[in-house]
C-alpha atoms as a PDB file:
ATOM      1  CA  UNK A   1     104.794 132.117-150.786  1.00  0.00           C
ATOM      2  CA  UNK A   2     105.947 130.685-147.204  1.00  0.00           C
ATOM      3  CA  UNK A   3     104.912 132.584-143.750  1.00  0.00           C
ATOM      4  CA  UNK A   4     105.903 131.744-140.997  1.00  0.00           C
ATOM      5  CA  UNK A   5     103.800 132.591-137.572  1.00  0.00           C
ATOM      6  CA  UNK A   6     104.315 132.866-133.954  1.00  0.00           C
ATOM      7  CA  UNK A   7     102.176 133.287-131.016  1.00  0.00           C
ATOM      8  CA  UNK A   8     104.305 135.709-128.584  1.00  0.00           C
ATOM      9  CA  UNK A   9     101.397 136.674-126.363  1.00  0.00           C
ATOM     10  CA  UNK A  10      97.770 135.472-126.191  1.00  0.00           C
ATOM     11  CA  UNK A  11      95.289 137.002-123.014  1.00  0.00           C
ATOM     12  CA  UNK A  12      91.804 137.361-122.624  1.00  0.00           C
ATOM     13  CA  UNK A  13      90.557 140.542-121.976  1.00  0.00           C
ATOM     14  CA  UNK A  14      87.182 141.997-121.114  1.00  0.00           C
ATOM     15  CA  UNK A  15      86.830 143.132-125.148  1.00  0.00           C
ATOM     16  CA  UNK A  16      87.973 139.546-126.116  1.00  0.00           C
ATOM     17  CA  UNK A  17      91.359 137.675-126.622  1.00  0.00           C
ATOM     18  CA  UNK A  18      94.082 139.259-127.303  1.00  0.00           C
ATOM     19  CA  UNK A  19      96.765 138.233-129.509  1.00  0.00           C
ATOM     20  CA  UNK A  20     100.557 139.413-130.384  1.00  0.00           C
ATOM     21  CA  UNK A  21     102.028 137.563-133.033  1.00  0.00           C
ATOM     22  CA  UNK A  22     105.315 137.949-135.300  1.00  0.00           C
ATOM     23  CA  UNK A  23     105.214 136.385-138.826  1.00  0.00           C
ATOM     24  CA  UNK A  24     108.120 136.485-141.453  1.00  0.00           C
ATOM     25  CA  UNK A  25     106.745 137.478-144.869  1.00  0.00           C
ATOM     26  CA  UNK A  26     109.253 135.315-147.480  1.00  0.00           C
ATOM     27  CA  UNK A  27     107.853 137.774-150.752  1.00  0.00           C
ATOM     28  CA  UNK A  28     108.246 141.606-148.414  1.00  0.00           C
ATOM     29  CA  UNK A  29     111.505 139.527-146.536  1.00  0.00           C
ATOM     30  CA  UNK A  30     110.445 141.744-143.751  1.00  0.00           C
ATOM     31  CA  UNK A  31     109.288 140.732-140.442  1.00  0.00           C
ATOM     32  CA  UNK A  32     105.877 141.466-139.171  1.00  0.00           C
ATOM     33  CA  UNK A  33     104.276 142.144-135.420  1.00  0.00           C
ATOM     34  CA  UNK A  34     100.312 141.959-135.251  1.00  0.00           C
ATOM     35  CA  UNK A  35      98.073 142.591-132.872  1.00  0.00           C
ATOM     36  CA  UNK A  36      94.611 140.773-132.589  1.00  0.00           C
ATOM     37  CA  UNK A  37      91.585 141.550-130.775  1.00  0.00           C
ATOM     38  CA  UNK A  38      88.905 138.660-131.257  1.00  0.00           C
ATOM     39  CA  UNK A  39      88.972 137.860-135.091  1.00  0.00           C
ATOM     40  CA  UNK A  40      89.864 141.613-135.507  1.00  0.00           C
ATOM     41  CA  UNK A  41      93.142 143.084-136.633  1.00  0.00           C
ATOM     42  CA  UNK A  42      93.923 146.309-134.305  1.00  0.00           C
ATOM     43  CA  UNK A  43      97.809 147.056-135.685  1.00  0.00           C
ATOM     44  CA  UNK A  44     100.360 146.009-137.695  1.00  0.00           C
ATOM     45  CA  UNK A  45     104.119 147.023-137.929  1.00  0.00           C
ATOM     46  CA  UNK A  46     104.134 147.098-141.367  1.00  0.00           C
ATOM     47  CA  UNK A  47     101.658 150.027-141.342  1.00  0.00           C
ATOM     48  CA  UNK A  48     103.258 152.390-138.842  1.00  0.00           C
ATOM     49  CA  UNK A  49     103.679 155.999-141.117  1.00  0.00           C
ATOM     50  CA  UNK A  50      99.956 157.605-139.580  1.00  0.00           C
ATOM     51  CA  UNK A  51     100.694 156.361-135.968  1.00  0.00           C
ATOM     52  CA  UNK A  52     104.318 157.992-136.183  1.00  0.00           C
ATOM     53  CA  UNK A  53     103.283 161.105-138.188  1.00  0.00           C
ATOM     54  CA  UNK A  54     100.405 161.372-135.229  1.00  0.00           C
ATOM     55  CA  UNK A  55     102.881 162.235-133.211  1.00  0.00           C
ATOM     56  CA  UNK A  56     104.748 164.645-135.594  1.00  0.00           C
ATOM     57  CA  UNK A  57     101.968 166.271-136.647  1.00  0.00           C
ATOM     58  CA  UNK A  58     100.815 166.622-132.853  1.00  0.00           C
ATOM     59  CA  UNK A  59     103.881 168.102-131.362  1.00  0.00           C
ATOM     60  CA  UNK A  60     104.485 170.192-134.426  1.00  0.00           C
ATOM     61  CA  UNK A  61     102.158 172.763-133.760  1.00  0.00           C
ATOM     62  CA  UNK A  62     103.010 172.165-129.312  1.00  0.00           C
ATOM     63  CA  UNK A  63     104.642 175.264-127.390  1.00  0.00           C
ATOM     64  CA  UNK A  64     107.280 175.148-125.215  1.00  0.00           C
ATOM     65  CA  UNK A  65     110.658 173.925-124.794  1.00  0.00           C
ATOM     66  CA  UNK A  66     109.601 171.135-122.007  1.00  0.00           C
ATOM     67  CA  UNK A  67     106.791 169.554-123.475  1.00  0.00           C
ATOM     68  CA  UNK A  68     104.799 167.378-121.297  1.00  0.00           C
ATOM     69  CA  UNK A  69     103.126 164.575-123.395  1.00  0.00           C
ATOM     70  CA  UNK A  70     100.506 162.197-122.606  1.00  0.00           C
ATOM     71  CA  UNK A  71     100.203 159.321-125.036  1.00  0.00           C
ATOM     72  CA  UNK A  72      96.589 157.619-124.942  1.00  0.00           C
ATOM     73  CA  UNK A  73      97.254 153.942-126.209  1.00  0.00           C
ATOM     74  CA  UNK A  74     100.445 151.982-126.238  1.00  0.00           C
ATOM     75  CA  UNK A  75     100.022 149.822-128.722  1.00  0.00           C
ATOM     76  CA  UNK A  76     103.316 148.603-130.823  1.00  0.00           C
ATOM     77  CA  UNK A  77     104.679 151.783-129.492  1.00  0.00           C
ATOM     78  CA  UNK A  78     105.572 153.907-132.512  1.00  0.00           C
ATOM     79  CA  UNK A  79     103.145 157.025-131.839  1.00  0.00           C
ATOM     80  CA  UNK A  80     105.345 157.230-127.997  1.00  0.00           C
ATOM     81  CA  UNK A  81     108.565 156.459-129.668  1.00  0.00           C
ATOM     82  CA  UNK A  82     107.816 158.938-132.562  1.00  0.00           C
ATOM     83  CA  UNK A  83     106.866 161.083-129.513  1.00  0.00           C
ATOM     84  CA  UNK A  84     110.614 160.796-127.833  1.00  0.00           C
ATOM     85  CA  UNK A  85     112.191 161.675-131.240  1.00  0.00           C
ATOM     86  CA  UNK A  86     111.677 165.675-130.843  1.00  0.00           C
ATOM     87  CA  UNK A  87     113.950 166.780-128.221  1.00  0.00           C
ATOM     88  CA  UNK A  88     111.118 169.167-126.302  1.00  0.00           C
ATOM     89  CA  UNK A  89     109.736 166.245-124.748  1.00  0.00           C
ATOM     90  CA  UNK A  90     110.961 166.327-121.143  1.00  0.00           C
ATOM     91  CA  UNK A  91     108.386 163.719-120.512  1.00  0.00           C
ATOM     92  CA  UNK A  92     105.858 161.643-121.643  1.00  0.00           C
ATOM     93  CA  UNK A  93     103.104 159.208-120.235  1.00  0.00           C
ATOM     94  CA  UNK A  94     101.810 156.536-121.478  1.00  0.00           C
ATOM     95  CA  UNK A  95      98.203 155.170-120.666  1.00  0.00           C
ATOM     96  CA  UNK A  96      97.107 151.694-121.704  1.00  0.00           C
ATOM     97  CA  UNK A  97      94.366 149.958-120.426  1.00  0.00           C
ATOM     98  CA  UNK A  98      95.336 146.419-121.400  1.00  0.00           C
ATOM     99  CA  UNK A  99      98.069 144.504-118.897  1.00  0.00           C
ATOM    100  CA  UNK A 100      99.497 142.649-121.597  1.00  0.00           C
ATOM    101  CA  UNK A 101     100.433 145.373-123.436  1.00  0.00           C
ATOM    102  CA  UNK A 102     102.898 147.317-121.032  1.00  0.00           C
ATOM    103  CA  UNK A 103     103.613 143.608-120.456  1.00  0.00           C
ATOM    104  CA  UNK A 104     105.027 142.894-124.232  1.00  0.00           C
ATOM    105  CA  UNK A 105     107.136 146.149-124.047  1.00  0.00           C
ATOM    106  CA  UNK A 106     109.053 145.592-120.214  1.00  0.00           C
ATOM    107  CA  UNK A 107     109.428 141.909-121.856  1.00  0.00           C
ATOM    108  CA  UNK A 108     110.935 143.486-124.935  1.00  0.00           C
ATOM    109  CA  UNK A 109     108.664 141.663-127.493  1.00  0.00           C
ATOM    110  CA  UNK A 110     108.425 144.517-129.622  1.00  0.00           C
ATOM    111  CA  UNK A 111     110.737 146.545-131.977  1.00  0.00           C
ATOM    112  CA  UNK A 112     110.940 149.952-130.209  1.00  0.00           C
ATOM    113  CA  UNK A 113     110.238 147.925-126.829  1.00  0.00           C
ATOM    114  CA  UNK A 114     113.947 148.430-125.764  1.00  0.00           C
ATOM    115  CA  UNK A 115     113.914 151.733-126.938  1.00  0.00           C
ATOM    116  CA  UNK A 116     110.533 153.566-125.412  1.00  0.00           C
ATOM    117  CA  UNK A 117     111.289 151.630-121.495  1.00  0.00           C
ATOM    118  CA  UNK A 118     114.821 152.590-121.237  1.00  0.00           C
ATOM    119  CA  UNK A 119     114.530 156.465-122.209  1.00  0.00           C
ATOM    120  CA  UNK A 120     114.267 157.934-118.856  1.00  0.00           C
ATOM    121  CA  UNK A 121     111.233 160.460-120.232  1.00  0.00           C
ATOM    122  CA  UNK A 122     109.250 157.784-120.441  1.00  0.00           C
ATOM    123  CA  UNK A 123     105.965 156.084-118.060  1.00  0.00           C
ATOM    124  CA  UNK A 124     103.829 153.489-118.745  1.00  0.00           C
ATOM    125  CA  UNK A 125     100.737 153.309-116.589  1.00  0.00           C
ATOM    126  CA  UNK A 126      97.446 150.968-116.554  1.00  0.00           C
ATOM    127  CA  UNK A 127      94.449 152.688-116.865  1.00  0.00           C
ATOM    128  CA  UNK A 128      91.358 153.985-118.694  1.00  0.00           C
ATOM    129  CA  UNK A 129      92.387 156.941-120.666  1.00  0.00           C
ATOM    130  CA  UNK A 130      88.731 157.727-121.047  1.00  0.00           C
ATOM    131  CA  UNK A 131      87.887 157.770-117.521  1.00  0.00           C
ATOM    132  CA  UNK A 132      91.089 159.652-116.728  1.00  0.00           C
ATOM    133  CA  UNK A 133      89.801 162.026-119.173  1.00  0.00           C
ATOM    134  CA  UNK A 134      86.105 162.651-117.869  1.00  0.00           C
ATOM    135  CA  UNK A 135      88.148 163.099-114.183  1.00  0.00           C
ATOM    136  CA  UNK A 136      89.516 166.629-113.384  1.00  0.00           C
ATOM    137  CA  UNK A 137      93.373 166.780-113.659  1.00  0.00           C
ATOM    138  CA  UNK A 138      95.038 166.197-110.184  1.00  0.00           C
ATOM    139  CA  UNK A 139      96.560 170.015-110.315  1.00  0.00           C
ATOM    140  CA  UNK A 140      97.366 172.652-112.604  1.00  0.00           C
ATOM    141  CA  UNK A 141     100.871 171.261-112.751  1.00  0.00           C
ATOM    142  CA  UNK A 142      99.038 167.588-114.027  1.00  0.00           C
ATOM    143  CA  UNK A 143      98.300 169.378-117.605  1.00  0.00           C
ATOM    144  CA  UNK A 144      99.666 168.391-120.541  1.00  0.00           C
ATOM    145  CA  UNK A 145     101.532 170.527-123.231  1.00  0.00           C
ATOM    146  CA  UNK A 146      99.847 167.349-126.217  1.00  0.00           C
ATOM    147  CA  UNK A 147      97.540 164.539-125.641  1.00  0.00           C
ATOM    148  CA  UNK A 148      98.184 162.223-129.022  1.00  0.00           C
ATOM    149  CA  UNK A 149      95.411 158.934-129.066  1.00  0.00           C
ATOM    150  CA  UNK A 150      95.172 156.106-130.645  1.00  0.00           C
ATOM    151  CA  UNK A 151      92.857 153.538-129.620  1.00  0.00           C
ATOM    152  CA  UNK A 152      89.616 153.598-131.250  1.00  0.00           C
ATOM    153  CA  UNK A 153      89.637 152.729-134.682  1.00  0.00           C
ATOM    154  CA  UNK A 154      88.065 156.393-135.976  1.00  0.00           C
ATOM    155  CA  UNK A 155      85.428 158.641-133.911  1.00  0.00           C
ATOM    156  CA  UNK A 156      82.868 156.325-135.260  1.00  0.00           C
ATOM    157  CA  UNK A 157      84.435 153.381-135.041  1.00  0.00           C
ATOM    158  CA  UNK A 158      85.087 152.377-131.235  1.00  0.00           C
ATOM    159  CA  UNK A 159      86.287 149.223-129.781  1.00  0.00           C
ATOM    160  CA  UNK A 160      84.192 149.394-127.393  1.00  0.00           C
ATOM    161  CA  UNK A 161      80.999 151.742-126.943  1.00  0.00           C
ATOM    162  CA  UNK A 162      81.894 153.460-123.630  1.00  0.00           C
ATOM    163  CA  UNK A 163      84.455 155.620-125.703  1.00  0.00           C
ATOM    164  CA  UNK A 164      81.954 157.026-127.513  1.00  0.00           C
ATOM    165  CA  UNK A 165      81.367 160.309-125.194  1.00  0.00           C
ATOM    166  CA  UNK A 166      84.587 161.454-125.835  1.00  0.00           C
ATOM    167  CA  UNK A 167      83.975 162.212-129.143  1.00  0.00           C
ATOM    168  CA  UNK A 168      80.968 164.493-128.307  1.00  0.00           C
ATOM    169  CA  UNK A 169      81.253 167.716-127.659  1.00  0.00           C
ATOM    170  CA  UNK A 170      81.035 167.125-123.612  1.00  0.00           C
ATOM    171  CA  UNK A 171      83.960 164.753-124.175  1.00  0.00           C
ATOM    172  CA  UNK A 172      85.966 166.903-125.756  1.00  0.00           C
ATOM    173  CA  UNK A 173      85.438 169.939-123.189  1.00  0.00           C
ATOM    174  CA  UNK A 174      86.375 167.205-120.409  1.00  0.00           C
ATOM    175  CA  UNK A 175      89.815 166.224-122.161  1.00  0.00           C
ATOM    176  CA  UNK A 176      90.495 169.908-122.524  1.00  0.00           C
ATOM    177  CA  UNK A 177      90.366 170.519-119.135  1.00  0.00           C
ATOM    178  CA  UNK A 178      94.186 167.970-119.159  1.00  0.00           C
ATOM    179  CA  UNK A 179      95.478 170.463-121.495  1.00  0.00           C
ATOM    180  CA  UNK A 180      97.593 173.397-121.058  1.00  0.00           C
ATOM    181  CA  UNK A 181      95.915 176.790-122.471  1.00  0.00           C
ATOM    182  CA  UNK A 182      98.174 176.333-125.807  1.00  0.00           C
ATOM    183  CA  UNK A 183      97.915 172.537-125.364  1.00  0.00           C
ATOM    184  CA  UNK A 184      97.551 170.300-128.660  1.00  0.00           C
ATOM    185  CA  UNK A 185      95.264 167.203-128.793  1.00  0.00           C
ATOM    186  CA  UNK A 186      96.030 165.039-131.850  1.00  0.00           C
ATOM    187  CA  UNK A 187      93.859 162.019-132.837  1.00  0.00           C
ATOM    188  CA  UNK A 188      94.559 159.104-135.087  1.00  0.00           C
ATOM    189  CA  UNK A 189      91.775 157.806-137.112  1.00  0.00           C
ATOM    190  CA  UNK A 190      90.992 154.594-139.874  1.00  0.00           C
ATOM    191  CA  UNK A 191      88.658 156.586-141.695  1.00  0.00           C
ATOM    192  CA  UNK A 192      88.623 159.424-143.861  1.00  0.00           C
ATOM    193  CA  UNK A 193      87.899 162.777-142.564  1.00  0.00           C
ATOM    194  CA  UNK A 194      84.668 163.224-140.648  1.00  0.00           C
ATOM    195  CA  UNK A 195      82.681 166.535-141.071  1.00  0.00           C
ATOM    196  CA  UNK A 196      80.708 166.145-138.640  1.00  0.00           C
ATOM    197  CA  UNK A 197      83.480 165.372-135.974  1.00  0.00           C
ATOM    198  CA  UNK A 198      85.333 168.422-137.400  1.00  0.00           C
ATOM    199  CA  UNK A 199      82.312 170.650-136.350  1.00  0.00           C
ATOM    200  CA  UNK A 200      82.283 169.055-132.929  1.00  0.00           C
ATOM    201  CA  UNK A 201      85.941 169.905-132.810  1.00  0.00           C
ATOM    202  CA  UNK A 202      85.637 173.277-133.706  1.00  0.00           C
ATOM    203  CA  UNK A 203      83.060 173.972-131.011  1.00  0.00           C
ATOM    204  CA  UNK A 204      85.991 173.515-128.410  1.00  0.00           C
ATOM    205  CA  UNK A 205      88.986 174.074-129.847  1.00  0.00           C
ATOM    206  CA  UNK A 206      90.265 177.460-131.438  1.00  0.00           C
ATOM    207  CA  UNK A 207      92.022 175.623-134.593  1.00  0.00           C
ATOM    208  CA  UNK A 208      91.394 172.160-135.697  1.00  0.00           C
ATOM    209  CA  UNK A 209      92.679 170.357-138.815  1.00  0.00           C
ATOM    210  CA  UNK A 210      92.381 166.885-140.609  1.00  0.00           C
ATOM    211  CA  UNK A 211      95.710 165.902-142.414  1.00  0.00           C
ATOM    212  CA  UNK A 212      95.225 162.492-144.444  1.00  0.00           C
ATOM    213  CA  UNK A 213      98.760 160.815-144.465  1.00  0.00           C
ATOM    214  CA  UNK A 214      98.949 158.722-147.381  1.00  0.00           C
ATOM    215  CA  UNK A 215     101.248 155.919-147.298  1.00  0.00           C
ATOM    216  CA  UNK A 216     102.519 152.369-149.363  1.00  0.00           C
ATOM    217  CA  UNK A 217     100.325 149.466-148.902  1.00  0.00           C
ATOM    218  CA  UNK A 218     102.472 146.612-150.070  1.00  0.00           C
ATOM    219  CA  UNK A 219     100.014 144.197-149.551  1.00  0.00           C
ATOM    220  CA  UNK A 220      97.394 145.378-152.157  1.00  0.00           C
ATOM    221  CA  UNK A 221     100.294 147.318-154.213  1.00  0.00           C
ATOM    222  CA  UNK A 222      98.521 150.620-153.939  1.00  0.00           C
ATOM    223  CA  UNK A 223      98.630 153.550-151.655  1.00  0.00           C
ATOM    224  CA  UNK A 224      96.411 153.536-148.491  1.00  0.00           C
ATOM    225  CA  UNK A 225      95.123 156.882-146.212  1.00  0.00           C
ATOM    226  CA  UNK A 226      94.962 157.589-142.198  1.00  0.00           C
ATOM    227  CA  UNK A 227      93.579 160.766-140.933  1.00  0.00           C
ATOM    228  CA  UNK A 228      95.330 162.441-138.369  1.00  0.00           C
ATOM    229  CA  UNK A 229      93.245 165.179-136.308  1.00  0.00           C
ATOM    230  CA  UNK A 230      95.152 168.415-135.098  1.00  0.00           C
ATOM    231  CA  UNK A 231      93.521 170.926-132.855  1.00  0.00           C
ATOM    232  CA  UNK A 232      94.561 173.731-130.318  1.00  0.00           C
END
């Protein structure tokens, strides 16, 4: 079996070197973007069903007609462009903390690239979504009707240990305060449901759910599971 690699992107960050590469795989016949952090794999665009459905299953259960969306993590883009696909958004933000990132997509490295800068709903902006979400929103009129994130690999799991508060209870309380009174905060996650984080949920939020979204792996042949975290 023949693959064929290349390096689009390669920075160093503070959490290590960052990578963004596209491969053809001759056996799938599909072509692949990857994202690397150190020797780590953060994202692939083969897997993309629980980062989309994120989104779906977010905005699902959001009220309102002219939804205001903040998307924590940019990424390959398909949890914003998943986002733009239901017709209540009126706009969304996007927060990334990595320049290279909001780089690939105004270069239009990426698949949806094209797609997610030219919809006029849409902003990118640098920053620390956790530290914008310990602040206190800018004005009433700053809150959002969903806050969807994907960063951290699951609530235990975080690439790196000063997002670890926001999965405590204090952390959640503190991203509430961005959200509308109806407001939905969705949450993508590696690992299978957590009880424990459910509990911590529950303390702040009137409903709270875990959906596993199954999907194809066609690398191992099998079927492989996200959790997706709901709560209102």
């Amino acid at each position: 079996m023949i693959r064929r690699f290349e390096e689009l992107d390669w920075q160093s960050t503070p959490m290590g070197d960052l990578t963004l590469r596209r491969r053809t795989d001759a056996e799938l016949r599909v072509e692949i973007f990857e994202v690397k952090l150190g020797e780590e794999f953060l994202m692939s665009s083969l897997f993309t069903v629980a980062e989309e459905e994120l989104a779906s299953l977010g905005l699902a259960v959001a009220v309102g007609d002219e939804l205001q969306v903040l998307v924590g993590g940019l990424g390959l883009g398909y949890t914003a462009i998943a986002a733009l696909r239901d017709p209540r958004v009126s706009a969304m933000t996007v927060i990334d903390t990595m320049p290279a990132v909001i780089d690939w997509h105004e270069r239009g490295l990426l698949p949806v690239s094209e797609a997610l800068t030219s919809d006029p709903r849409t902003r990118l902006v640098l920053d620390d979504f956790f530290e914008v979400m310990r602040g206190e929103p800018e004005s009433p009129e700053a809150r959002y009707d969903a806050i969807l994130l994907d960063v951290d690999h699951s609530p235990r799991h975080q690439l790196d240990p000063s997002h670890a508060d926001l999965y405590t209870e204090g952390g959640l309380w503190a991203l509430a305060r961005h959200l509308k009174d109806s407001g939905v905060f969705a949450l993508w996650s590696d690992d299978p449901p957590d009880e424990d984080f459910m509990a911590t949920m529950r303390l702040v939020f009137a409903e709270s759910q875990a959906h596993v979204v199954d999907f194809d792996n066609p690398v191992t042949g099998g079927v492989s599971s996200n959790t997706v975290y709901v709560a209102r």
